[in-house]
PDB file of N, CA and C in Angstrom:
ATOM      1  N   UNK A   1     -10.963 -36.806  15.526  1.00  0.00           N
ATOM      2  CA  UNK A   1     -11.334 -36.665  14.141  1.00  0.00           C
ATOM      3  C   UNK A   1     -11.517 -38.078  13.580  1.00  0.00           C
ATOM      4  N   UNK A   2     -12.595 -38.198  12.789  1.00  0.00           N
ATOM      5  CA  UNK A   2     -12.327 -39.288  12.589  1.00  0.00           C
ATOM      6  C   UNK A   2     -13.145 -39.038  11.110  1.00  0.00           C
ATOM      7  N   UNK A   3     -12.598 -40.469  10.292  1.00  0.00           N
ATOM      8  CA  UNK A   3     -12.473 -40.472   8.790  1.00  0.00           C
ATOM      9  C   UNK A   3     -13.284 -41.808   8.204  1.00  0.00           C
ATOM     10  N   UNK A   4     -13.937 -41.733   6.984  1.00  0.00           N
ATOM     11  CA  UNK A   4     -14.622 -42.634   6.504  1.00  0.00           C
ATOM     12  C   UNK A   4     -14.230 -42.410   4.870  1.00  0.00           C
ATOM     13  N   UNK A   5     -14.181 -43.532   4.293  1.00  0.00           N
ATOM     14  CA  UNK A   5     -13.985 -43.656   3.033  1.00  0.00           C
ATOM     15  C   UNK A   5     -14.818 -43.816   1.856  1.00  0.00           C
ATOM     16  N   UNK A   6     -14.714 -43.370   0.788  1.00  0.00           N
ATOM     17  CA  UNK A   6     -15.421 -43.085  -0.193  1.00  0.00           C
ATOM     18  C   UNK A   6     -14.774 -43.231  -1.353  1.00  0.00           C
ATOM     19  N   UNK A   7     -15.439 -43.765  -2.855  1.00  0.00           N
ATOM     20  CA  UNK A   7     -15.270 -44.567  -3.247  1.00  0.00           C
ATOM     21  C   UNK A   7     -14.388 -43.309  -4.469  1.00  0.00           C
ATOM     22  N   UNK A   8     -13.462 -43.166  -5.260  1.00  0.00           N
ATOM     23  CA  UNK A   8     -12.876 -42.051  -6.379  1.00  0.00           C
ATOM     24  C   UNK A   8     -13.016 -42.319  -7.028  1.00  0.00           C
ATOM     25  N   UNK A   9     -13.150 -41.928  -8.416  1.00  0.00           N
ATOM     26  CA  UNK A   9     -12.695 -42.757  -9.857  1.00  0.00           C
ATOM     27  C   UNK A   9     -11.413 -42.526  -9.654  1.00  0.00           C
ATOM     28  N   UNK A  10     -10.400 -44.063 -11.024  1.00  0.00           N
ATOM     29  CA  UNK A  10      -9.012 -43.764 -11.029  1.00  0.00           C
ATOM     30  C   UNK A  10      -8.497 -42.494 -11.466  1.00  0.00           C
ATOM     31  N   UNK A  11      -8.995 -41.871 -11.984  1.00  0.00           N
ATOM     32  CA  UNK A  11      -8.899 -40.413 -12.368  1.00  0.00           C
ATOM     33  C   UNK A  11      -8.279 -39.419 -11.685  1.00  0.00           C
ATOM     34  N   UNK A  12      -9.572 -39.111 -10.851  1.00  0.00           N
ATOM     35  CA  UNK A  12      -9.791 -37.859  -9.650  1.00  0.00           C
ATOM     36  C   UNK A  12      -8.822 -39.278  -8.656  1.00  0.00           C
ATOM     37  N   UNK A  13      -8.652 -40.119  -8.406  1.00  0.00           N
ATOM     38  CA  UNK A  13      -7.804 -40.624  -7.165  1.00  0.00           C
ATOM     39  C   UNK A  13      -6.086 -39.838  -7.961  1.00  0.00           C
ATOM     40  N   UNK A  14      -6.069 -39.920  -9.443  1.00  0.00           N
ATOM     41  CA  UNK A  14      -4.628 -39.942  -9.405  1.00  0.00           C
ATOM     42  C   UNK A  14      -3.755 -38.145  -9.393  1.00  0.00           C
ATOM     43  N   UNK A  15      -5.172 -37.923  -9.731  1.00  0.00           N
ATOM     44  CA  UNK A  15      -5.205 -35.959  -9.955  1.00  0.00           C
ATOM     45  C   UNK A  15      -4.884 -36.139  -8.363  1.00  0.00           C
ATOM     46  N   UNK A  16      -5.907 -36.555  -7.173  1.00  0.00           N
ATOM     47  CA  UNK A  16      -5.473 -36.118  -5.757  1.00  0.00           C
ATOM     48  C   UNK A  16      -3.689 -36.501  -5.280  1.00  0.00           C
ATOM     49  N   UNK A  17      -3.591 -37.830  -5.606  1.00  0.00           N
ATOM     50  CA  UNK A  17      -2.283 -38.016  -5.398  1.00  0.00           C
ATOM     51  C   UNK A  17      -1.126 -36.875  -6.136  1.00  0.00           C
ATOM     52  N   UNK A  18      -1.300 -36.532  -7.129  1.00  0.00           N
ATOM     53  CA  UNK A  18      -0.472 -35.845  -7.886  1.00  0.00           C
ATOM     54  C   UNK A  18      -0.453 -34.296  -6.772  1.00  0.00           C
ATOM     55  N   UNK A  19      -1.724 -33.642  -6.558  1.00  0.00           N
ATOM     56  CA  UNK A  19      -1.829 -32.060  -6.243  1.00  0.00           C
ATOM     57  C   UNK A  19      -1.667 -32.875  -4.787  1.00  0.00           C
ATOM     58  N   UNK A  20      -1.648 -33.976  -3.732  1.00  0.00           N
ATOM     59  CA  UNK A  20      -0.602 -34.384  -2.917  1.00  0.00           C
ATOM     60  C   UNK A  20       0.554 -33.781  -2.645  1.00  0.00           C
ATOM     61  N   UNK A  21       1.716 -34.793  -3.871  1.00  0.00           N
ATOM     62  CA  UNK A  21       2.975 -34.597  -4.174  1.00  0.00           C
ATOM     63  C   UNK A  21       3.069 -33.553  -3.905  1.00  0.00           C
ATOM     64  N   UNK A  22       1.970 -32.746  -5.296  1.00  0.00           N
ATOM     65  CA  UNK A  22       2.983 -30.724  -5.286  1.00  0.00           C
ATOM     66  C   UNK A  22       2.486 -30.106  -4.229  1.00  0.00           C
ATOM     67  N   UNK A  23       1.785 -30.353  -3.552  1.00  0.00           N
ATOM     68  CA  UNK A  23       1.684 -29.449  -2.092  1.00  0.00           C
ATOM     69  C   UNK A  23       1.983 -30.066  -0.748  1.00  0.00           C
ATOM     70  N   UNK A  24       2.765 -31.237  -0.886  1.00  0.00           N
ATOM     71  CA  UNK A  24       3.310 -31.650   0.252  1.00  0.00           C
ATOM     72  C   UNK A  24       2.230 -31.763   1.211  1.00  0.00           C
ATOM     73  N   UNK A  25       1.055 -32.269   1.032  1.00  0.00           N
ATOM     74  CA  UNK A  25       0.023 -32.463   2.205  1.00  0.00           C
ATOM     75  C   UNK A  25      -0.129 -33.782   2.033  1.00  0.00           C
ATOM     76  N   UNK A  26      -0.840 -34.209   3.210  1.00  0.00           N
ATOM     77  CA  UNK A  26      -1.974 -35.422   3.075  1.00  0.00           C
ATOM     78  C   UNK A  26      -3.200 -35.704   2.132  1.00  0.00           C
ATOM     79  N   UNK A  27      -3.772 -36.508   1.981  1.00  0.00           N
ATOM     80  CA  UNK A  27      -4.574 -36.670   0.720  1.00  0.00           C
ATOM     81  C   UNK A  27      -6.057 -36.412   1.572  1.00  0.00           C
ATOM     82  N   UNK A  28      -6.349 -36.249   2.561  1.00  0.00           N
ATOM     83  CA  UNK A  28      -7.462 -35.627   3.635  1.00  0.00           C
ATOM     84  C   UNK A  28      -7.097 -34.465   3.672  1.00  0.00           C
ATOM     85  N   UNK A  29      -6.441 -33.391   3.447  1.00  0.00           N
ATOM     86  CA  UNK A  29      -5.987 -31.984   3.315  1.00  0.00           C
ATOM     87  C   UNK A  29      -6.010 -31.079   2.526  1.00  0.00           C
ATOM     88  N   UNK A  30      -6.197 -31.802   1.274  1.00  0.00           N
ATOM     89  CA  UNK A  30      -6.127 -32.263  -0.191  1.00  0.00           C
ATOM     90  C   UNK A  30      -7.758 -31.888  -0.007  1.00  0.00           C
ATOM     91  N   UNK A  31      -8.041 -32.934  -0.256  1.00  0.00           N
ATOM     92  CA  UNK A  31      -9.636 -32.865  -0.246  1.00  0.00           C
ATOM     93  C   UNK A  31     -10.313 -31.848   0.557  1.00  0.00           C
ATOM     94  N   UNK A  32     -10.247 -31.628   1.804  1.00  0.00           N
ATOM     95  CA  UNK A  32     -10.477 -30.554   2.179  1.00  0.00           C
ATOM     96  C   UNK A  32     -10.199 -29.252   1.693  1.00  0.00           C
ATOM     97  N   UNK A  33      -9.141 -29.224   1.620  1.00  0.00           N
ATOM     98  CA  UNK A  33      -8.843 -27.775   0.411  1.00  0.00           C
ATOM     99  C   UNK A  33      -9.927 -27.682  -0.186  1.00  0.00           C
ATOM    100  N   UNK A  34      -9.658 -28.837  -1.346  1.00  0.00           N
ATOM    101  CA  UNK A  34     -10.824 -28.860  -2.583  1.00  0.00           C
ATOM    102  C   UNK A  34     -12.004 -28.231  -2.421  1.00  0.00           C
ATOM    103  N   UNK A  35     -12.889 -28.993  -0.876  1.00  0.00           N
ATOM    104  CA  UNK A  35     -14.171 -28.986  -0.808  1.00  0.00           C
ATOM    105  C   UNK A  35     -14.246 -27.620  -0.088  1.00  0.00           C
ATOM    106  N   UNK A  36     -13.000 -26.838   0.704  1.00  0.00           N
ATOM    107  CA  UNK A  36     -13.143 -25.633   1.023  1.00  0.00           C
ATOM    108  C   UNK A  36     -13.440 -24.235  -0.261  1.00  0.00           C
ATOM    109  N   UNK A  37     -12.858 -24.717  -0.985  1.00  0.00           N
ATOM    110  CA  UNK A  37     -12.643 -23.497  -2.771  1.00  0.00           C
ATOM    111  C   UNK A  37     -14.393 -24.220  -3.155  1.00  0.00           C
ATOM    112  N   UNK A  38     -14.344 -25.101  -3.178  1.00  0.00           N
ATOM    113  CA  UNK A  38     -16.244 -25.135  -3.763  1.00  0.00           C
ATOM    114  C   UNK A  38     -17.036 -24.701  -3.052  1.00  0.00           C
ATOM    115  N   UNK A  39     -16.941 -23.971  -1.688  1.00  0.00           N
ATOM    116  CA  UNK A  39     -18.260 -23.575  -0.929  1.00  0.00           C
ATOM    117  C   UNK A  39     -17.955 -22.194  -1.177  1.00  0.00           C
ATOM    118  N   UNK A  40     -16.468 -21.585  -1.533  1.00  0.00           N
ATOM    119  CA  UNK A  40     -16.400 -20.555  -2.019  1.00  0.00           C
ATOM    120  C   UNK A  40     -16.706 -19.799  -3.380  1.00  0.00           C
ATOM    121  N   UNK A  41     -16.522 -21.102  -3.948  1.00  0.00           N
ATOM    122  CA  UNK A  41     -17.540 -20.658  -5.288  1.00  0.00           C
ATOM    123  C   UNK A  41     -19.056 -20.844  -5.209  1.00  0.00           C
ATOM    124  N   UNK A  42     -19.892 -21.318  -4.294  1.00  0.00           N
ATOM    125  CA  UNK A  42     -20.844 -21.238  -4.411  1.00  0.00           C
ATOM    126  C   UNK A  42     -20.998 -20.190  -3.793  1.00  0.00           C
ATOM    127  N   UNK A  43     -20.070 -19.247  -3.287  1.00  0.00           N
ATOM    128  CA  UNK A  43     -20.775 -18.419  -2.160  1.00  0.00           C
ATOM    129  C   UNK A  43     -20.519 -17.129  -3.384  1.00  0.00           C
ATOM    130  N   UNK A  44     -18.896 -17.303  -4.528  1.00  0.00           N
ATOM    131  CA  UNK A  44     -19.284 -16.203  -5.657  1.00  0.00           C
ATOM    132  C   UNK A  44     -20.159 -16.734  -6.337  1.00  0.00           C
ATOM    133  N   UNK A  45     -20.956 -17.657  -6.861  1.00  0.00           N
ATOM    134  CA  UNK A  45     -21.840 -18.024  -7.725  1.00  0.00           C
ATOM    135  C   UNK A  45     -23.249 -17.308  -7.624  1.00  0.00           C
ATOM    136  N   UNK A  46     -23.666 -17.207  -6.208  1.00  0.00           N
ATOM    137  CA  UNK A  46     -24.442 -16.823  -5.757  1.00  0.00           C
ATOM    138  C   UNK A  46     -24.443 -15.202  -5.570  1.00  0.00           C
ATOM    139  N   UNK A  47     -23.355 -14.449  -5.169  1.00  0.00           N
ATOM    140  CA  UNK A  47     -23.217 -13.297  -4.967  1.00  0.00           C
ATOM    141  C   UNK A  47     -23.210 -12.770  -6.581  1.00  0.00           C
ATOM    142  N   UNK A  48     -22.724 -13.330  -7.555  1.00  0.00           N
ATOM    143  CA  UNK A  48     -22.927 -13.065  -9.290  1.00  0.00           C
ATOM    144  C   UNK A  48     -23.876 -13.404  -9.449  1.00  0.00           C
ATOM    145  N   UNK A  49     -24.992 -14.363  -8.728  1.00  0.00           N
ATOM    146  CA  UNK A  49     -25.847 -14.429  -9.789  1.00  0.00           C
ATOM    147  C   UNK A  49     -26.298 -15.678 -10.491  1.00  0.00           C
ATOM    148  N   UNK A  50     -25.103 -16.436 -10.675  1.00  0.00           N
ATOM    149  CA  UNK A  50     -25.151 -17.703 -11.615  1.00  0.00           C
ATOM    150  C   UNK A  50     -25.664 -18.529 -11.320  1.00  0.00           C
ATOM    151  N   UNK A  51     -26.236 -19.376 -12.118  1.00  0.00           N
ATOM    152  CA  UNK A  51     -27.489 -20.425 -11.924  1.00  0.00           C
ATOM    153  C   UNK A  51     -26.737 -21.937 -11.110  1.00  0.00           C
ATOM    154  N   UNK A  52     -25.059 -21.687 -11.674  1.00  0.00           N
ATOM    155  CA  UNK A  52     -24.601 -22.887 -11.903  1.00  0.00           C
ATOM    156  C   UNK A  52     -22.609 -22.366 -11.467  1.00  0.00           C
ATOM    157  N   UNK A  53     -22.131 -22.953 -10.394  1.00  0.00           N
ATOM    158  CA  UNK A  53     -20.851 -23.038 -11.007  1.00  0.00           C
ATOM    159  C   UNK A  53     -20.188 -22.842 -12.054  1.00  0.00           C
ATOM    160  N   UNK A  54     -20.470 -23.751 -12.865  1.00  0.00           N
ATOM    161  CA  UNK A  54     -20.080 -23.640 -14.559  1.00  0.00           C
ATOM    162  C   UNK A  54     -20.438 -22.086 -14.806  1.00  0.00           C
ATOM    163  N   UNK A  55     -21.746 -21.760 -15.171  1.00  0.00           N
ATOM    164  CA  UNK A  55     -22.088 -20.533 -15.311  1.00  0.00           C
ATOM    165  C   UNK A  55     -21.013 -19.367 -15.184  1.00  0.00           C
ATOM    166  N   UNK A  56     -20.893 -19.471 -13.931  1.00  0.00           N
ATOM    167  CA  UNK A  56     -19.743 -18.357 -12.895  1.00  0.00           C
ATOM    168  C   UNK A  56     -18.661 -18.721 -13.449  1.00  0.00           C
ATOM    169  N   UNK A  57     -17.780 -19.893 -14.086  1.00  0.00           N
ATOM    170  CA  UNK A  57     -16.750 -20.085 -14.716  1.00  0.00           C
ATOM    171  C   UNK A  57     -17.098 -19.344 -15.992  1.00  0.00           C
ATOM    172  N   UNK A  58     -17.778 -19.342 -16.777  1.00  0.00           N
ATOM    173  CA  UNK A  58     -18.019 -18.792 -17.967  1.00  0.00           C
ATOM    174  C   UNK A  58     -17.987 -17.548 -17.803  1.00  0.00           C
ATOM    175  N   UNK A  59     -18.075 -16.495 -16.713  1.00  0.00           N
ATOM    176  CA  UNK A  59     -18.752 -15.831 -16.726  1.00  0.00           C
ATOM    177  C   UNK A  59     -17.143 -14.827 -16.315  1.00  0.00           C
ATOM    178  N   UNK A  60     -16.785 -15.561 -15.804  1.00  0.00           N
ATOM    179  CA  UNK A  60     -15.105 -15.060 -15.432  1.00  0.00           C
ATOM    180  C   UNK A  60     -14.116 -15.186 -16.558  1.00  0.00           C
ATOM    181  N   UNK A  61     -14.418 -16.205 -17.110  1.00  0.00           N
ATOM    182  CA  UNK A  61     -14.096 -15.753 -18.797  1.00  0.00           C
ATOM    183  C   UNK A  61     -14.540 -14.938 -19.626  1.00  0.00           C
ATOM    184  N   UNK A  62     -15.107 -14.743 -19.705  1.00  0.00           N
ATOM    185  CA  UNK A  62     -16.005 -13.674 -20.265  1.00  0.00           C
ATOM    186  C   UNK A  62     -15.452 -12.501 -20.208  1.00  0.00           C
ATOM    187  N   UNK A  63     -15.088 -12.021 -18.592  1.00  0.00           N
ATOM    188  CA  UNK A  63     -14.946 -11.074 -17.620  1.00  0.00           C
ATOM    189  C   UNK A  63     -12.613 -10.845 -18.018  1.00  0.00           C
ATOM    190  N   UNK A  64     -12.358 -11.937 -18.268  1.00  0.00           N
ATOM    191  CA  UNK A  64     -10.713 -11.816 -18.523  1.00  0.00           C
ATOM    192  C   UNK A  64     -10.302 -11.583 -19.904  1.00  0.00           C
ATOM    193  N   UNK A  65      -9.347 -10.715 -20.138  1.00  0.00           N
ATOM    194  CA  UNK A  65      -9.368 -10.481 -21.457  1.00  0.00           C
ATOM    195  C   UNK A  65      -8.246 -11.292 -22.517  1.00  0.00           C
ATOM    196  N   UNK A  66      -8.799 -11.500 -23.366  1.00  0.00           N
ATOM    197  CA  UNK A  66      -8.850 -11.957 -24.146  1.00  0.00           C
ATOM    198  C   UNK A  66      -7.592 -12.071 -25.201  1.00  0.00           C
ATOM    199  N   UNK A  67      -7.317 -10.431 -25.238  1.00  0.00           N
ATOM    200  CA  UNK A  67      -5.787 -10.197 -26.327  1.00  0.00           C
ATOM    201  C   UNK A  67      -5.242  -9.521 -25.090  1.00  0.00           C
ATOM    202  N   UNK A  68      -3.805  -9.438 -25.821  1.00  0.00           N
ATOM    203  CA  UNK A  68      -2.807  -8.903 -25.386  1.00  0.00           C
ATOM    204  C   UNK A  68      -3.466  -7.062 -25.130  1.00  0.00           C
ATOM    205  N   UNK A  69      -3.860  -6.207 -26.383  1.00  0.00           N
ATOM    206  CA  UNK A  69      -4.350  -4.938 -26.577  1.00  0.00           C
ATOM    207  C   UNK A  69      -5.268  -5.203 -25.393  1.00  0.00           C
ATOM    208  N   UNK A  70      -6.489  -5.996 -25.115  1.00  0.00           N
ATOM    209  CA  UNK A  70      -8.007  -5.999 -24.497  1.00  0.00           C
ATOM    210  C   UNK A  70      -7.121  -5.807 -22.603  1.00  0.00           C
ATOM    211  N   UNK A  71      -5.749  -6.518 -22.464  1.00  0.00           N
ATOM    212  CA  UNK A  71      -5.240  -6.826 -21.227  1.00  0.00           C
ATOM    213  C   UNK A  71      -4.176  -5.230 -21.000  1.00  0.00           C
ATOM    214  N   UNK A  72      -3.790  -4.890 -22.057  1.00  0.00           N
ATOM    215  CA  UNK A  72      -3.321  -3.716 -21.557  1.00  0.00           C
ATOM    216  C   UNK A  72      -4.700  -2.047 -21.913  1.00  0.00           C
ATOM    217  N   UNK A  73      -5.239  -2.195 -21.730  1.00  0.00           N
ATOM    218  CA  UNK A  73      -6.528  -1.567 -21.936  1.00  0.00           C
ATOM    219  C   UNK A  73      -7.182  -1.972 -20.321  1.00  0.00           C
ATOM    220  N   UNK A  74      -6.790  -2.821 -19.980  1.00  0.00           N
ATOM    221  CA  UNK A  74      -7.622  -3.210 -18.220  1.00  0.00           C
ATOM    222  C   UNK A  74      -6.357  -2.810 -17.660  1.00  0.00           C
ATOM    223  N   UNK A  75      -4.931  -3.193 -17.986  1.00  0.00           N
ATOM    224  CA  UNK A  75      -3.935  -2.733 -16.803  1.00  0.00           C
ATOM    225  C   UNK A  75      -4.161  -0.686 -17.043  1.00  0.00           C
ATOM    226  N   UNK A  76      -4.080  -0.284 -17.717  1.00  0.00           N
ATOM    227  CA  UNK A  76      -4.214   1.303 -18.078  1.00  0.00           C
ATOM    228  C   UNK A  76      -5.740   1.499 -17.560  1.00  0.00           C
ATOM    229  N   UNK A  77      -6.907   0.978 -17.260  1.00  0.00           N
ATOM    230  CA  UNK A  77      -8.058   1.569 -16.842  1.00  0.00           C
ATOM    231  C   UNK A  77      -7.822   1.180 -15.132  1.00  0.00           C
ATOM    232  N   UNK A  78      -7.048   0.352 -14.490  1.00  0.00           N
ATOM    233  CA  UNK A  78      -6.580  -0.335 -13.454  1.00  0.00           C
ATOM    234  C   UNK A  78      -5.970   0.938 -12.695  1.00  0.00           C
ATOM    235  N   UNK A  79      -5.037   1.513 -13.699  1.00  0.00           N
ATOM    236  CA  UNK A  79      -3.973   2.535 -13.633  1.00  0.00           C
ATOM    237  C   UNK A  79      -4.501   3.947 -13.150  1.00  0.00           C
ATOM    238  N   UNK A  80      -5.542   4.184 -13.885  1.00  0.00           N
ATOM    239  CA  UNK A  80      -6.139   5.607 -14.049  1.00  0.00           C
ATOM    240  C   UNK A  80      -6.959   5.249 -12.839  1.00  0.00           C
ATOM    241  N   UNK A  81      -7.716   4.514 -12.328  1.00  0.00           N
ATOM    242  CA  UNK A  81      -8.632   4.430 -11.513  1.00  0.00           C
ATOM    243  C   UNK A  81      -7.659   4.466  -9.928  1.00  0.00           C
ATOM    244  N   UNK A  82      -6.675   4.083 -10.156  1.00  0.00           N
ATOM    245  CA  UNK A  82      -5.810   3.907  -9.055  1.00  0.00           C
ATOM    246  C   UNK A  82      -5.326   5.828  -8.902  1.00  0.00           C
ATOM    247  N   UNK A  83      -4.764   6.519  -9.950  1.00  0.00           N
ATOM    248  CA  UNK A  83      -4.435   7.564  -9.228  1.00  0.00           C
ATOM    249  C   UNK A  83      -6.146   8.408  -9.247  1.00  0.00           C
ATOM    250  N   UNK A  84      -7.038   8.017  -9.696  1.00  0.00           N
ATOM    251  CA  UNK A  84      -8.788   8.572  -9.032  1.00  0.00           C
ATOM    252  C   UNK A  84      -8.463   8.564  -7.897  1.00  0.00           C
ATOM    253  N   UNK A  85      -8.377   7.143  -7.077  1.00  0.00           N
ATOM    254  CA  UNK A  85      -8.305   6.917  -5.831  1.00  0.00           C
ATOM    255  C   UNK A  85      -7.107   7.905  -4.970  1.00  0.00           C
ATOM    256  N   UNK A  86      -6.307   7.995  -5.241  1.00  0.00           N
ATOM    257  CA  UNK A  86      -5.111   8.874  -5.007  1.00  0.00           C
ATOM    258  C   UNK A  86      -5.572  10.510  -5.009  1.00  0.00           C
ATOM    259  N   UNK A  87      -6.707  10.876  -5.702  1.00  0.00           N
ATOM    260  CA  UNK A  87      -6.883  12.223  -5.692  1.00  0.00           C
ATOM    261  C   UNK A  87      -6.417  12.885  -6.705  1.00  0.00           C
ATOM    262  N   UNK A  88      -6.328  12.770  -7.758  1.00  0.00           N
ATOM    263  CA  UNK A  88      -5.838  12.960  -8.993  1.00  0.00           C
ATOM    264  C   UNK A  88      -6.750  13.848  -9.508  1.00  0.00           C
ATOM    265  N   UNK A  89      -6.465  15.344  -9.935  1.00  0.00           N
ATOM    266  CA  UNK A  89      -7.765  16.375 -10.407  1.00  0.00           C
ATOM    267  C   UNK A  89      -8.495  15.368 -11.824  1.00  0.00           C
ATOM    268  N   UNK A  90      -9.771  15.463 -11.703  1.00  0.00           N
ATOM    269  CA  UNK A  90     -10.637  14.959 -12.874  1.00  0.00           C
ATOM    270  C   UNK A  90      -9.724  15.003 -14.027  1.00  0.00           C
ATOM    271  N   UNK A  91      -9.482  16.745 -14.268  1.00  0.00           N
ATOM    272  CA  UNK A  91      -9.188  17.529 -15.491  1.00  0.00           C
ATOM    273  C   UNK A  91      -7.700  16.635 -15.935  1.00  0.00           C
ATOM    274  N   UNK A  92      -6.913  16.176 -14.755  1.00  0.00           N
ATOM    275  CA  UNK A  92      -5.907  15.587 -15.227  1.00  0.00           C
ATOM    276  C   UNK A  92      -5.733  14.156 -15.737  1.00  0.00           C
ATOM    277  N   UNK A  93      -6.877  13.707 -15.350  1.00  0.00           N
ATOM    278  CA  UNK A  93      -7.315  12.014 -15.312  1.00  0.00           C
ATOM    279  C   UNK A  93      -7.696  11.796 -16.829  1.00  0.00           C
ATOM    280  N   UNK A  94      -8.578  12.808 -17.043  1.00  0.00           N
ATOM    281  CA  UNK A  94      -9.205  13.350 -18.691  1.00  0.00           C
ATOM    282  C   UNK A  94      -8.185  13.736 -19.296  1.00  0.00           C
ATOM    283  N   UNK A  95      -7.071  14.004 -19.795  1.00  0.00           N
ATOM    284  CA  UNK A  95      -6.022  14.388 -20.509  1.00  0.00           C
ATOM    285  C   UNK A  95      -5.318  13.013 -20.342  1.00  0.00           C
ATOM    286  N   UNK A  96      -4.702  12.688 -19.347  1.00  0.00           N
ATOM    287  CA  UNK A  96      -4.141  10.902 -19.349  1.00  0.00           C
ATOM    288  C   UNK A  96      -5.132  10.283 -20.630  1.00  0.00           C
ATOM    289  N   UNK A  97      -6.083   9.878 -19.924  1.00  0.00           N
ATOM    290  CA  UNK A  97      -7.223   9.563 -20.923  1.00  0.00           C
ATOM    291  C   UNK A  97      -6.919   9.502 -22.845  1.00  0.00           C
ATOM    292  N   UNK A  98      -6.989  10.958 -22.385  1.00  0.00           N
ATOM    293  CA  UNK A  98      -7.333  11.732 -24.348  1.00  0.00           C
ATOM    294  C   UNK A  98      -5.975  11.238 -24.856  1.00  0.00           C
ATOM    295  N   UNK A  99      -4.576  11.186 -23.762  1.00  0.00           N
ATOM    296  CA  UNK A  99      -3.003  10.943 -24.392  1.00  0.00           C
ATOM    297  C   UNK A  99      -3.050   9.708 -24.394  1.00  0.00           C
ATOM    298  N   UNK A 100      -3.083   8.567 -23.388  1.00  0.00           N
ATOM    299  CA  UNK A 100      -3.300   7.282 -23.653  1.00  0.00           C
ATOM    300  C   UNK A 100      -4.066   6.260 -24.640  1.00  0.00           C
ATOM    301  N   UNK A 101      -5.355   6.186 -24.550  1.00  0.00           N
ATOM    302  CA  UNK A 101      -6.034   5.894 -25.283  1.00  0.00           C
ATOM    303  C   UNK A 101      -5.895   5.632 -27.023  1.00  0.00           C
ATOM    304  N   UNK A 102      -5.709   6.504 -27.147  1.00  0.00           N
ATOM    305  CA  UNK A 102      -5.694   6.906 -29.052  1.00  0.00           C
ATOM    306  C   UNK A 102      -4.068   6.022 -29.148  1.00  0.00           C
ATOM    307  N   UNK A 103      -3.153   6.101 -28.511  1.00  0.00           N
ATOM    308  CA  UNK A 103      -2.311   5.160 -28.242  1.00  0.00           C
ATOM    309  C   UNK A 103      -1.809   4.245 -28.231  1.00  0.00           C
ATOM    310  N   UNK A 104      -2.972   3.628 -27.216  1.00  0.00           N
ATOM    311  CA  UNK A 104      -3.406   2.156 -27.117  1.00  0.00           C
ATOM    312  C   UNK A 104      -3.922   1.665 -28.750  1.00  0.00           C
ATOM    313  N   UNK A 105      -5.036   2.211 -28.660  1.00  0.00           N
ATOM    314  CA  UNK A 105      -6.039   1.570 -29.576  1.00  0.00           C
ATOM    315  C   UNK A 105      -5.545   1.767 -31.153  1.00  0.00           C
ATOM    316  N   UNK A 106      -4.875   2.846 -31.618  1.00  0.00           N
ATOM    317  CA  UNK A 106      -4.352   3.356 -32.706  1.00  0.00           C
ATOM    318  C   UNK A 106      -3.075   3.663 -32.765  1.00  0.00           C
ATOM    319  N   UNK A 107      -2.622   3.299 -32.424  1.00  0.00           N
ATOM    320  CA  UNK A 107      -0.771   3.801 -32.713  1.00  0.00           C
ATOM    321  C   UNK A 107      -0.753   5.174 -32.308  1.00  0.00           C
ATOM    322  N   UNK A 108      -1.563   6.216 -32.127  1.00  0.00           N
ATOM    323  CA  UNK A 108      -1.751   7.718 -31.181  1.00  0.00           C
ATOM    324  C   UNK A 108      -2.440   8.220 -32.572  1.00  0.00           C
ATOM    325  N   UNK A 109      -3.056   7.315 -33.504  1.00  0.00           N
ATOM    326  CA  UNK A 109      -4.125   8.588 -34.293  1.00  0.00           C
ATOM    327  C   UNK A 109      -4.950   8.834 -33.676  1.00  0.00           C
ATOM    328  N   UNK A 110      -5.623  10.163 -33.871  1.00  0.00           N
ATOM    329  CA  UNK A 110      -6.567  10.660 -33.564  1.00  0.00           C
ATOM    330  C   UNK A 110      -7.928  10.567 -34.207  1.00  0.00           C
TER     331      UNK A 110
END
């Protein structure tokens, strides 16, 4: 294996030393990591769509919610879709639904 050097800003040199420290690696291990998670985002960037990295960051924000209500509204649609998968009669999935919901969103008015 062999290694050649390249030039950092003091910046990104002191960010590498630091995520170093907390992961107990080498600073070539380090970087590799790094440059391994960016071919993986280009590979979701591309599978989404996005013009741009950035893009695909925006776009995953976008995609995460936002309030506390918006995050338990994804763990409860998370929920219901999980006993779908389980085999759960429609008719019963639809009543969860009609009882949950109004719940969530309204204190249980209807």
């Amino acid at each position: 294996m062999s290694f050649k050097t390249l030039g950092v800003l003091p910046e990104d040199k002191k960010r590498i030393k630091e995520l170093t420290k907390k992961l107990n690696l080498k600073e070539y291990e380090v970087i590799k990591i790094l440059l391994d998670y960016y071919e993986r985002l280009e590979v979701l960037q591309h599978y989404l769509g996005c013009e741009s990295i950035e893009r695909l960051f925006h776009e995953i924000e976008r995609l995460i919610p936002k309030s506390k209500k918006q995050l338990v509204i994804a763990k409860t649609n998370q929920y219901i879709d999980e006993l779908d998968r389980l085999g759960i009669p429609t008719s019963v999935l639809e009543k969860l639904r009609e009882t949950i919901y109004p719940i969530i969103l309204n204190g249980g008015i209807r």
